[in-house]
Every structure is written in structure tokens, then in C-alpha cells.
N, C-alpha and C. Protein backbone atom coordinates (compact mmCIF):
# COMPACT_ATOMS: atom_id res chain seq x y z
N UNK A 1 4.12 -29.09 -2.62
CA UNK A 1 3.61 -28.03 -3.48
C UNK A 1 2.29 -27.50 -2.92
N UNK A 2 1.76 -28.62 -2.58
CA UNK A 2 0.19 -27.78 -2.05
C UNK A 2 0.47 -27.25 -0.77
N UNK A 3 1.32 -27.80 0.22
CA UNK A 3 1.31 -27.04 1.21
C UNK A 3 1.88 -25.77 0.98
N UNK A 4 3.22 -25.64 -0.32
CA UNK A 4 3.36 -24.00 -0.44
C UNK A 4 2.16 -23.33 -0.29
N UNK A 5 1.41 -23.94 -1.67
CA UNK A 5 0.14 -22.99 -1.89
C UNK A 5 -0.52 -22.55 -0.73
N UNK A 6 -0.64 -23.38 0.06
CA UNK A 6 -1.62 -23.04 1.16
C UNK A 6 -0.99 -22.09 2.23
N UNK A 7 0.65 -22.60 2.08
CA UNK A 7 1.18 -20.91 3.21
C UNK A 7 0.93 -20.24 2.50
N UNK A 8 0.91 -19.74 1.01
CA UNK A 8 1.18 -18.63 0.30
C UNK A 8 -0.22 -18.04 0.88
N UNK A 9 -1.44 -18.87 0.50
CA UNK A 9 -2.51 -18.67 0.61
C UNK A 9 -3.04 -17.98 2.10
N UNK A 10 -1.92 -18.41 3.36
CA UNK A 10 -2.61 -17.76 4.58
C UNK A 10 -1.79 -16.45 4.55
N UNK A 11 -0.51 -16.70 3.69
CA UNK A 11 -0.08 -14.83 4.01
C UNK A 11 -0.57 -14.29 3.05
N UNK A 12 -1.62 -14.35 2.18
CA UNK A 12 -1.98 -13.55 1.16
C UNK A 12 -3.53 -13.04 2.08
N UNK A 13 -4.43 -13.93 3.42
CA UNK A 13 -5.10 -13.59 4.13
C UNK A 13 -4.28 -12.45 4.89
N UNK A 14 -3.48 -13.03 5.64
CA UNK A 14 -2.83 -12.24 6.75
C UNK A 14 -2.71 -10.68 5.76
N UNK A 15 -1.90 -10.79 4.72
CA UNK A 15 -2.00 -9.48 4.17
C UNK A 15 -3.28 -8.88 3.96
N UNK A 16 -4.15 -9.60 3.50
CA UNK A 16 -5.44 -8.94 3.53
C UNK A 16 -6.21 -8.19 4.96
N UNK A 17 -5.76 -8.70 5.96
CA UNK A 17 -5.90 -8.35 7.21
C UNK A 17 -4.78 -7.20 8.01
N UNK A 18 -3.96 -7.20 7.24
CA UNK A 18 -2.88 -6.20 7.82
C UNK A 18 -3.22 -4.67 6.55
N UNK A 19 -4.09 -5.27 5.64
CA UNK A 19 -4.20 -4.08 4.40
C UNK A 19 -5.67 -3.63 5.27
N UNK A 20 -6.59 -4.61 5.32
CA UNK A 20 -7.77 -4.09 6.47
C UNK A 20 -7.28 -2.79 7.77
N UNK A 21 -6.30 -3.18 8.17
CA UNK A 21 -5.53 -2.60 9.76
C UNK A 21 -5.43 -1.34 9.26
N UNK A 22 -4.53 -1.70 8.27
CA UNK A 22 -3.74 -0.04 7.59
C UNK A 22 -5.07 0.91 7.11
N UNK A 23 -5.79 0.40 6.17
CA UNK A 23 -7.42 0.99 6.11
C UNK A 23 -7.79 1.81 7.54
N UNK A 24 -8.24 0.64 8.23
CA UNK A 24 -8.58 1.12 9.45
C UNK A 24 -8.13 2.45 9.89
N UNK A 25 -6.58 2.55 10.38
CA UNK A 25 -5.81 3.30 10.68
C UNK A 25 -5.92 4.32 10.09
N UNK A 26 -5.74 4.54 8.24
CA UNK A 26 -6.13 6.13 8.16
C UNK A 26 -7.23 6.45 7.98
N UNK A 27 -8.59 5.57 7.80
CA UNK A 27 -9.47 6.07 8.62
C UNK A 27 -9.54 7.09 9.68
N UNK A 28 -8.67 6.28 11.01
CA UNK A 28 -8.70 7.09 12.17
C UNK A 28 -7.80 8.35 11.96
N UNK A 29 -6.42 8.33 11.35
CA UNK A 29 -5.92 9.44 10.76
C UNK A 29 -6.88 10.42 10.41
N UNK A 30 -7.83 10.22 9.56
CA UNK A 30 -8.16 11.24 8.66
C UNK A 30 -9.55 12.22 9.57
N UNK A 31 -9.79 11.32 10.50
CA UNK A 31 -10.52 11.32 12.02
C UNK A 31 -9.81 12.29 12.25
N UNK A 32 -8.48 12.19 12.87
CA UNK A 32 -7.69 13.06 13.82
C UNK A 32 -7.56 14.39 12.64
N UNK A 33 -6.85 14.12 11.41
CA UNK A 33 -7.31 14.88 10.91
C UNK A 33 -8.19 15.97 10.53
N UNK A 34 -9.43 15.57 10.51
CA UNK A 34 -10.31 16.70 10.59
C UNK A 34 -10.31 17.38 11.97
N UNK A 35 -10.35 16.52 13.00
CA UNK A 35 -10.03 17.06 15.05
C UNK A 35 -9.21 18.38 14.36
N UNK A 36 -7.75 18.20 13.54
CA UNK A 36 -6.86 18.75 14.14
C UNK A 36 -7.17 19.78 13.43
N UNK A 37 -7.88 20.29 12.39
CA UNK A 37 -8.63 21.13 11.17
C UNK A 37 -8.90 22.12 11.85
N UNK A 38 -10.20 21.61 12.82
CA UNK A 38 -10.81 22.07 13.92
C UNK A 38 -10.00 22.97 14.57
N UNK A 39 -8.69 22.45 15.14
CA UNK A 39 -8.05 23.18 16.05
C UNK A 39 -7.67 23.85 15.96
N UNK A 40 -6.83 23.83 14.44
CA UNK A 40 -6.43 24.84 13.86
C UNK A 40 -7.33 26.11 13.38
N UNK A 41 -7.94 25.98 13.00
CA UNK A 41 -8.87 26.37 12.90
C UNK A 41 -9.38 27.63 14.26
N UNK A 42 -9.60 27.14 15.32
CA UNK A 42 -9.91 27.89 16.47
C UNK A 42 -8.40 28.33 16.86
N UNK A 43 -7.47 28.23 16.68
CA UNK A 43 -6.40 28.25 17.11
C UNK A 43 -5.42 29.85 16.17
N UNK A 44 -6.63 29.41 14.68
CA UNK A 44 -6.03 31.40 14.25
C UNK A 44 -6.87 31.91 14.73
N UNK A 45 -8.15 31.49 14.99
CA UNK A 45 -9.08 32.63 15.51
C UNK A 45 -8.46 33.41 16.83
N UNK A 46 -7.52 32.46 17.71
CA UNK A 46 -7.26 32.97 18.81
C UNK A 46 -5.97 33.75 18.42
N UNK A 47 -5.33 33.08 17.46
CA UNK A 47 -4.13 33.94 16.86
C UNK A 47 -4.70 35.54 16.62
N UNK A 48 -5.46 35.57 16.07
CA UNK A 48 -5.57 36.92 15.15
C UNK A 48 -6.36 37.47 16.41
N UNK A 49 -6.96 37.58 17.16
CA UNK A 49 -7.51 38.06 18.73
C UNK A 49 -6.13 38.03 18.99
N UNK A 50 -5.17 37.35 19.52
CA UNK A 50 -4.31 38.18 20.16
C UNK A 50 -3.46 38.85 19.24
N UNK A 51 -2.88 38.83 17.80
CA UNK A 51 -2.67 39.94 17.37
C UNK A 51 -3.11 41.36 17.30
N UNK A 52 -4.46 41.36 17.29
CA UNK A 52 -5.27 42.75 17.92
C UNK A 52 -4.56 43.59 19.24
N UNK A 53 -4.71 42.01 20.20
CA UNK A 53 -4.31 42.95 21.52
C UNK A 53 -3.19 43.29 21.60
N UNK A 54 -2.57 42.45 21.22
CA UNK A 54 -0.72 42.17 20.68
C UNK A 54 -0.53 44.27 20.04
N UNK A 55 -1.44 44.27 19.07
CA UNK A 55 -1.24 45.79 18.54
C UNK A 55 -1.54 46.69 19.77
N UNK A 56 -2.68 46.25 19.86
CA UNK A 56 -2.96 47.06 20.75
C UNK A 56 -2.14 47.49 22.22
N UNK A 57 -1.51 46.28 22.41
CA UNK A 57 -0.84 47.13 23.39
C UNK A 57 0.08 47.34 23.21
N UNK A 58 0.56 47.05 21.62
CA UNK A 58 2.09 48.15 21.40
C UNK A 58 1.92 49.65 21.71
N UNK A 59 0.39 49.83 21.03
CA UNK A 59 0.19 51.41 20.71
C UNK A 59 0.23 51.54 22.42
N UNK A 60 -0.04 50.86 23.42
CA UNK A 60 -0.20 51.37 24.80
C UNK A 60 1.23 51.35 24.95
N UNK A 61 2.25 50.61 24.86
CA UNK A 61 3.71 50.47 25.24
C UNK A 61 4.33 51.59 25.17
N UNK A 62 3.79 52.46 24.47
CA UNK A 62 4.55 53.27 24.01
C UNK A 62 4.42 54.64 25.10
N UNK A 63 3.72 54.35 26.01
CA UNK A 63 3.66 55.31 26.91
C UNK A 63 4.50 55.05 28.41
N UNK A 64 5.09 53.68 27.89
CA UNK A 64 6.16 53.00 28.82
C UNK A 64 5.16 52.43 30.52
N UNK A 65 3.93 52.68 30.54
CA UNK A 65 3.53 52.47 31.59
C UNK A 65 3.79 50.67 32.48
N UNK A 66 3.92 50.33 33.11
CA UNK A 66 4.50 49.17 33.49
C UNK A 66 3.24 48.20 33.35
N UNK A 67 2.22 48.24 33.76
CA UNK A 67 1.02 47.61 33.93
C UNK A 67 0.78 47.10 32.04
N UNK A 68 1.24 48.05 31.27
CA UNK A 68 0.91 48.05 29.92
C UNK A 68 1.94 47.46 29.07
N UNK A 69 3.05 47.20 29.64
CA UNK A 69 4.47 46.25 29.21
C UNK A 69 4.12 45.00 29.61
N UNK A 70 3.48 44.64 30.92
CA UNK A 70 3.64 43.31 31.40
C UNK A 70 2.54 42.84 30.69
N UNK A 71 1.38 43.39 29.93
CA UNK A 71 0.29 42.96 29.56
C UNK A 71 0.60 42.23 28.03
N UNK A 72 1.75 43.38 27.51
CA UNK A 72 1.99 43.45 26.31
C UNK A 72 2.84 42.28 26.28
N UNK A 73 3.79 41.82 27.30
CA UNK A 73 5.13 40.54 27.15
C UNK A 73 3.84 39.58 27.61
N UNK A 74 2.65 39.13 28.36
CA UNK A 74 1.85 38.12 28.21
C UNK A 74 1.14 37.67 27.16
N UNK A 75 0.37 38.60 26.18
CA UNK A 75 0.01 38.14 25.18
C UNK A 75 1.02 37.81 24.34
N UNK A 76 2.35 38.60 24.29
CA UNK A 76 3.41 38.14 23.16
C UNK A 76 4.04 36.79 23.48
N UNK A 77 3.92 36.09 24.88
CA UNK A 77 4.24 35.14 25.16
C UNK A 77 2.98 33.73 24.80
N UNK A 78 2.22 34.22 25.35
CA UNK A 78 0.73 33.38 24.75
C UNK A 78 0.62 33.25 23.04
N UNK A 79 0.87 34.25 22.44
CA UNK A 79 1.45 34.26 20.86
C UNK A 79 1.88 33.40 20.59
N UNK A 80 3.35 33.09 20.67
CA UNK A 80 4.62 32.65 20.73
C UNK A 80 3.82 31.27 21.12
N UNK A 81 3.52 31.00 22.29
CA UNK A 81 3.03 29.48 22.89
C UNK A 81 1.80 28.88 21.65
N UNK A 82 1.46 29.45 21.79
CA UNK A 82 0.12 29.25 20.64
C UNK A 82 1.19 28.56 19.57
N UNK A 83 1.73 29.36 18.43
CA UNK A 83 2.48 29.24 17.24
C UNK A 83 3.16 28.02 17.49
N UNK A 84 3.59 27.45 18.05
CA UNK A 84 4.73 26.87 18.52
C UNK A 84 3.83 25.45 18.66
N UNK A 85 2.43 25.47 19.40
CA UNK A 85 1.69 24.52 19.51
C UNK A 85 1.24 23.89 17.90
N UNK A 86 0.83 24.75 17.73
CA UNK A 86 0.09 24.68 16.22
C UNK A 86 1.27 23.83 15.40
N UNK A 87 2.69 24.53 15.11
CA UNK A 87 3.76 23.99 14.66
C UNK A 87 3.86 22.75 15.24
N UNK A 88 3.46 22.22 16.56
CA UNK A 88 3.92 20.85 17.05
C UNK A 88 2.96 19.69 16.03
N UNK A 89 1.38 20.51 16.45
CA UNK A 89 0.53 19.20 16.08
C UNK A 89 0.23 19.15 14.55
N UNK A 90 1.24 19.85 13.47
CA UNK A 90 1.44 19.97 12.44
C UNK A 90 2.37 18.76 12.38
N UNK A 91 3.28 18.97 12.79
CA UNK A 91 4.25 17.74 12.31
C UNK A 91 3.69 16.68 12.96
N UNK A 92 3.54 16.24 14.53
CA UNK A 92 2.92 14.86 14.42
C UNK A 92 1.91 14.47 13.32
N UNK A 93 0.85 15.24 12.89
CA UNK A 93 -0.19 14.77 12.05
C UNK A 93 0.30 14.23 10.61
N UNK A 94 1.43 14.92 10.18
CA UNK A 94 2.20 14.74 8.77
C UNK A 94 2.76 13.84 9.35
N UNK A 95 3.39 13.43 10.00
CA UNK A 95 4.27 12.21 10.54
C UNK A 95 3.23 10.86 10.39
N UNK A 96 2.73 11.27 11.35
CA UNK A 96 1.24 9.69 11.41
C UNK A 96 0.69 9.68 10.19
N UNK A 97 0.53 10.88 9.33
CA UNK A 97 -0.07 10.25 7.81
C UNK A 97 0.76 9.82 7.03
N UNK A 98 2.39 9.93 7.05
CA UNK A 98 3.54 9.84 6.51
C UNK A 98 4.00 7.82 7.03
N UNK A 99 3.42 7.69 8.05
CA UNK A 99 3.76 6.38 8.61
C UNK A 99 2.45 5.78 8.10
N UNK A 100 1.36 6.42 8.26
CA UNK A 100 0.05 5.49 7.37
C UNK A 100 -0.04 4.84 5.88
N UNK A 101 0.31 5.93 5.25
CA UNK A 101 1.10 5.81 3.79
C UNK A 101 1.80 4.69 3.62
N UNK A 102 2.93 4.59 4.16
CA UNK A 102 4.26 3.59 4.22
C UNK A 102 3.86 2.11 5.03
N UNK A 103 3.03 2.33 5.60
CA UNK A 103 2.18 0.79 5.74
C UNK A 103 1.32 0.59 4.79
N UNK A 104 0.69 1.14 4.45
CA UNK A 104 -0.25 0.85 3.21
C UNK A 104 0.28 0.53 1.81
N UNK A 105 1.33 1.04 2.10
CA UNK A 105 2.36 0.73 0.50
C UNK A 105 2.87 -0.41 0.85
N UNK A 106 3.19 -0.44 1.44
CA UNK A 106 4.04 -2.03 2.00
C UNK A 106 2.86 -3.31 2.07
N UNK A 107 2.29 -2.84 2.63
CA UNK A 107 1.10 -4.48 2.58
C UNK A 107 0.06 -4.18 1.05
N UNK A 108 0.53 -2.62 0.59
CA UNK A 108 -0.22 -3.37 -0.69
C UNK A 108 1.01 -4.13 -1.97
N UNK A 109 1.86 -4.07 -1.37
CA UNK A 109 3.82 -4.65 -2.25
C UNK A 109 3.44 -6.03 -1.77
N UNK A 110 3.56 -6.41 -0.43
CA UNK A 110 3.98 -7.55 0.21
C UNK A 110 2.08 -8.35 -0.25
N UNK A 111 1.30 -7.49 -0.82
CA UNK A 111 -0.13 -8.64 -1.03
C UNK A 111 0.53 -9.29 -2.76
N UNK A 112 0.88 -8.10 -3.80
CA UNK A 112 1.08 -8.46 -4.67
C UNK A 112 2.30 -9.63 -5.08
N UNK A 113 3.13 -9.16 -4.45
CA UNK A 113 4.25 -10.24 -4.14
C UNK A 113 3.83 -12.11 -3.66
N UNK A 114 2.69 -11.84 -2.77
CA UNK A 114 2.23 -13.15 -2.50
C UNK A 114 1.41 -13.62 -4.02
N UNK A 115 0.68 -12.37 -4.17
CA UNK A 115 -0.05 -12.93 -5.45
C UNK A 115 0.85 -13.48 -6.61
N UNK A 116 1.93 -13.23 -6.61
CA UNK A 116 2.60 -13.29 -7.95
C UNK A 116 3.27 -14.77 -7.68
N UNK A 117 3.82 -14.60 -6.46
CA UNK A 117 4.32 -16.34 -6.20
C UNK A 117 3.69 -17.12 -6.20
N UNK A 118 2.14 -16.84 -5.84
CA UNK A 118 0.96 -18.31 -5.78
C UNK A 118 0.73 -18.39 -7.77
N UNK A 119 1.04 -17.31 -8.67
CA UNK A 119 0.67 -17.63 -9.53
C UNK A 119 1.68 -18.23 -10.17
N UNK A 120 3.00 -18.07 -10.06
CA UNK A 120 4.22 -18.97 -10.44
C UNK A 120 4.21 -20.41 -9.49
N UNK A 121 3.71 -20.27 -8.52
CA UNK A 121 3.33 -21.50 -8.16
C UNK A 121 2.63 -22.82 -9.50
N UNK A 122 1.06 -21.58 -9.35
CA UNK A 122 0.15 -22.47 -9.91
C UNK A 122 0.64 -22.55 -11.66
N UNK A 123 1.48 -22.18 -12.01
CA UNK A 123 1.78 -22.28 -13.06
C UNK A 123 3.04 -23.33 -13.11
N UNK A 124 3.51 -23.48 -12.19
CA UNK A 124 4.46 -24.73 -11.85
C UNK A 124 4.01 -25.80 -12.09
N UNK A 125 2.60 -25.74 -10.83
CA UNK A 125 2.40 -27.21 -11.26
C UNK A 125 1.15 -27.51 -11.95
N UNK A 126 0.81 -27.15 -13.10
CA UNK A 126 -0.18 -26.53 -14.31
C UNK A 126 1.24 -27.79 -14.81
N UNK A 127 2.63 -27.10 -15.13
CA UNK A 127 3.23 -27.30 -15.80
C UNK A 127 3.89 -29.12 -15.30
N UNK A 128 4.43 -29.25 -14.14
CA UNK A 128 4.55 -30.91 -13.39
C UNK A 128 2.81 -31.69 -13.84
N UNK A 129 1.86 -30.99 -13.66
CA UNK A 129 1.13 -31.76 -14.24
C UNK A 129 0.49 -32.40 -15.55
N UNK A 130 1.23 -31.23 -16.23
CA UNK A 130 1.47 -31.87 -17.92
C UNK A 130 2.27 -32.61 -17.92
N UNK A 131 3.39 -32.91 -17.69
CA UNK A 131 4.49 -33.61 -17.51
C UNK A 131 4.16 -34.91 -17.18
N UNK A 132 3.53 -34.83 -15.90
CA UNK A 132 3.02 -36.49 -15.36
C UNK A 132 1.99 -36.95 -16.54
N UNK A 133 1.19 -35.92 -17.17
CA UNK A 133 0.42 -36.86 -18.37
C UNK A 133 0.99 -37.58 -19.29
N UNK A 134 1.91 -36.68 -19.15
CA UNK A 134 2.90 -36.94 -21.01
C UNK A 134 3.48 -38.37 -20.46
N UNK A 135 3.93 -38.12 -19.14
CA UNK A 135 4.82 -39.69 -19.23
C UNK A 135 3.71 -40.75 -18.81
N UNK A 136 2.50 -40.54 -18.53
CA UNK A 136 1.49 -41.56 -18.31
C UNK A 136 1.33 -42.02 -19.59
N UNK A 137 0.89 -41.30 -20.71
CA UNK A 137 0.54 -41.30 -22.02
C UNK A 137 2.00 -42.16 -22.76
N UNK A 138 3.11 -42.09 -22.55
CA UNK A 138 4.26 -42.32 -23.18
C UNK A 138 4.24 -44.08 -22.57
N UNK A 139 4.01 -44.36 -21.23
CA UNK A 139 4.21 -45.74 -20.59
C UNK A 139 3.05 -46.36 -21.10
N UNK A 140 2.10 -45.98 -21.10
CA UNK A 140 0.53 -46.58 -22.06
C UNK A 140 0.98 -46.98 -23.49
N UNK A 141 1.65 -46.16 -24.13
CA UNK A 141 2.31 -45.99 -25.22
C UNK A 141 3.09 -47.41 -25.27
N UNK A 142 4.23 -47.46 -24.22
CA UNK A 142 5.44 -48.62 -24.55
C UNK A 142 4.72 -49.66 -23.81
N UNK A 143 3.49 -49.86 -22.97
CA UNK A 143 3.12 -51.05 -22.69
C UNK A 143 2.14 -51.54 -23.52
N UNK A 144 1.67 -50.57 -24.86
CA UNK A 144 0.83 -50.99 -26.35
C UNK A 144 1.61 -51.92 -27.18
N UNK A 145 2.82 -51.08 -27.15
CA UNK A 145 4.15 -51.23 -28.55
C UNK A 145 4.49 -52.91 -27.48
N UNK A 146 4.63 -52.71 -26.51
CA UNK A 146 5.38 -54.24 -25.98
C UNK A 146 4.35 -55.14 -25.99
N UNK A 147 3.31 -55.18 -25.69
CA UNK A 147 2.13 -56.28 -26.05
C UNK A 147 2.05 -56.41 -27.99
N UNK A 148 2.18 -55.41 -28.10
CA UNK A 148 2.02 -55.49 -29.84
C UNK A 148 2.65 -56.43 -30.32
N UNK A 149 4.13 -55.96 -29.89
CA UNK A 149 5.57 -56.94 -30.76
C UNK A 149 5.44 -58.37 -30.05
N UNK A 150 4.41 -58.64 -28.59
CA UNK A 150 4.66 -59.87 -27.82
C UNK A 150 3.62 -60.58 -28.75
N UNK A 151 2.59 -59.83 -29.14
CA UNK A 151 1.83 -60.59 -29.93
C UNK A 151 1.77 -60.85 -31.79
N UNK A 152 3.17 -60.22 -31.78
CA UNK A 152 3.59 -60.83 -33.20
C UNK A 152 4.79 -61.44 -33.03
N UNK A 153 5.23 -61.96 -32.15
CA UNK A 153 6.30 -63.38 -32.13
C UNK A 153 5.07 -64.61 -32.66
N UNK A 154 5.60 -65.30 -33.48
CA UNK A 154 4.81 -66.41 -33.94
C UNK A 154 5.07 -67.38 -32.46
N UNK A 155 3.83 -68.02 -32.23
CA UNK A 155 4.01 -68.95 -31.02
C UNK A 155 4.49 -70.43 -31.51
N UNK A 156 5.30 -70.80 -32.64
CA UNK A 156 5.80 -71.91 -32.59
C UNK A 156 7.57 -71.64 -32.40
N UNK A 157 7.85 -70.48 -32.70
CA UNK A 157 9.22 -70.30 -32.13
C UNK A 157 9.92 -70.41 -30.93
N UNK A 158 9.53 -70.21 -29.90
CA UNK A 158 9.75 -70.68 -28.95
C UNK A 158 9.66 -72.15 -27.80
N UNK A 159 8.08 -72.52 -28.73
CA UNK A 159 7.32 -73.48 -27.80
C UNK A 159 6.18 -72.60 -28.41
N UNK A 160 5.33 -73.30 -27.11
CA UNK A 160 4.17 -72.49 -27.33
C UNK A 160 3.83 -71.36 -26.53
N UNK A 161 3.00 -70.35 -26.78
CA UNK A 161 2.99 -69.42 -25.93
C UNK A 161 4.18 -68.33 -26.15
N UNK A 162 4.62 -67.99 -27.49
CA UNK A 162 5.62 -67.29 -27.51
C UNK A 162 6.81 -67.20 -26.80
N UNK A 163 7.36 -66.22 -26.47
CA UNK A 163 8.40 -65.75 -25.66
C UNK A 163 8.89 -67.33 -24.83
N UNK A 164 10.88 -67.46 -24.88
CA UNK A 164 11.26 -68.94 -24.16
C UNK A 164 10.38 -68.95 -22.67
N UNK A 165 10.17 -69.69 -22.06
CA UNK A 165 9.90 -69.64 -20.53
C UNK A 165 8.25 -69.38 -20.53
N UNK A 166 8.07 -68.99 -21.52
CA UNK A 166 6.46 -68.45 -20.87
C UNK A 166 5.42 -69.80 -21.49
N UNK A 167 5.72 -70.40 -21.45
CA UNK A 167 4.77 -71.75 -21.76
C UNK A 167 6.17 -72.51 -22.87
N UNK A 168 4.88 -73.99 -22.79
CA UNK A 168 5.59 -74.88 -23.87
C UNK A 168 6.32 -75.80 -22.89
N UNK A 169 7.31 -76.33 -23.85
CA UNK A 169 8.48 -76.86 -22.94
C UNK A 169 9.56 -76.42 -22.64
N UNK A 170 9.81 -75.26 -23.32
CA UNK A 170 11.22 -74.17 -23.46
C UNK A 170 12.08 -74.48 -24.06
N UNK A 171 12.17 -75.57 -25.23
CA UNK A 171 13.14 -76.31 -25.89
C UNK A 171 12.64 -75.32 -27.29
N UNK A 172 13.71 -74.86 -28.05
CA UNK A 172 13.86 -74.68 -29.62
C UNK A 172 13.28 -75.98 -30.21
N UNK A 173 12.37 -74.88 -31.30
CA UNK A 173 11.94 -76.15 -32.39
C UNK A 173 12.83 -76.27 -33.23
N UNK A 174 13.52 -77.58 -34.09
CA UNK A 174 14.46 -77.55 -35.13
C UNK A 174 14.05 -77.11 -36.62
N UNK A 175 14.44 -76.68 -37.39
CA UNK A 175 13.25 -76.20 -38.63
C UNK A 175 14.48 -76.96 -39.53
């Protein structure tokens, strides 16, 4: 029993140390997080600059000049690359906070779970140790009651010394 307690007791550390980790971790999440704020961040600024030029060289396209098409399919391609980036480091970031979450739920399940077995533990043997009183208390009890009744046999019934065998000569007295 005590050694349960005491595994219970090192995975209820270990959880405490894997709930520390997960801490840690979106910590650093929330780190990358703000990074990625940032990026985004500079990342419409560059959006909306090349939507400008993006307009702007529609209104030039329209004069079909070649120099003014190829300018116009580079920024619409740089557009496009941009959007597409932004969309990437959107989902990793929801992903890694989505996996941060789901460790943190789990080692805070798997801490309570330890907690709950060390307390059905300790309530186990709360309970084996009432038990061992009661029957300590009960044998105290029948070794009172058996000295009691040994010491109300009259000591000429047997011999002397009560009980046959335990002194005397062990012969019945005749009455």
C-alpha cells in the first residue's frame, strides 16, 4: 500500500513537471504568437502597397504596353505569394496552439486522476486501519473475558491452581 502511494505520489510529480513543460510551451507559443502578429501585421502593409500598384498597373494594362503587363503579372504574382504565405503561417500557429491546448488538458486530466487515486488510496487505508484497531480492541477484549472466566473457576475444582494440568496434582476432588 505505501509503495502504491509513493508511485502514485512520483506520477503526480512527473505530472506536475509535464504540466510545468506544457506551461512552458505556450508560453513560447504565445511568444511565436505575438512574432507572428508582427508579421502579419507587416505583411498587409505590404499587401495593401501592392494592391495600389496591383491598381495601378491595371489602369496602365490597359494600354496593352508589354513592359506594363509584365510589371502588372509580377506584382499579381508577389500578391498571390504573399496571401498564400500568410494563409500558411496561419494554420501552423492554430495547429501548435491547438496541440498546446490538448497537452495541457491531458496532464491537467492525467494530474487529477492521480489525485483522485492517492485519495481512494488514502481512504483505503484510513479504512484497513480502523479495521486493524477494531480487531486489536476485540483480541484485548477476548484475552480480558478469558482471564476473567480463568479467574472465576474456583481453584479447588480441579486441584489447585484452577484449570486440570495447570498445577495441583491433576486428580478430581471427590465432593
Amino acid at each position: 500500500m505505501k509503495k502504491t502511494i509513493e508511485r502514485l505520489e512520483e506520477d503526480v510529480d512527473r505530472l506536475k513537471k509535464r504540466w510545468a513543460s506544457s506551461k512552458e510551451k505556450v508560453t513560447q507559443l504565445e511568444s511565436s504568437c505575438s512574432t507572428f502578429s508582427k508579421t502579419v501585421e507587416r505583411l498587409k502593409r505590404k499587401v495593401v502597397d501592392q494592391k495600389r500598384l496591383l491598381q495601378a498597373s491595371q489602369v496602365f494594362e490597359k494600354t496593352r504596353h508589354p513592359e506594363v503587363e509584365r510589371v502588372s503579372r509580377q506584382w499579381e504574382e508577389r500578391y498571390n505569394k504573399l496571401a498564400d504565405e500568410k494563409k500558411a503561417k496561419e494554420e501552423e500557429l492554430h495547429s501548435s496552439l491547438k496541440t498546446a491546448r490538448l497537452a495541457t488538458a491531458h496532464a491537467k486530466k492525467s494530474e487529477a486522476d492521480a489525485r483522485n487515486k492517492l485519495s481512494l488510496l488514502e481512504e483505503e487505508v484510513l479504512a484497513r486501519d480502523e479495521k486493524i484497531r477494531l480487531l486489536e480492541s476485540s483480541l484485548e477484549t477476548s484475552a480480558e473475558t478469558r482471564r476473567a472466566r480463568e479467574a472465576s473457576v474456583p481453584s479447588g475444582i480441579y486441584g489447585l491452581g484452577g484449570r486440570g494440568g495447570e498445577g495441583g496434582d491433576g486428580e478430581k476432588e471427590s465432593g
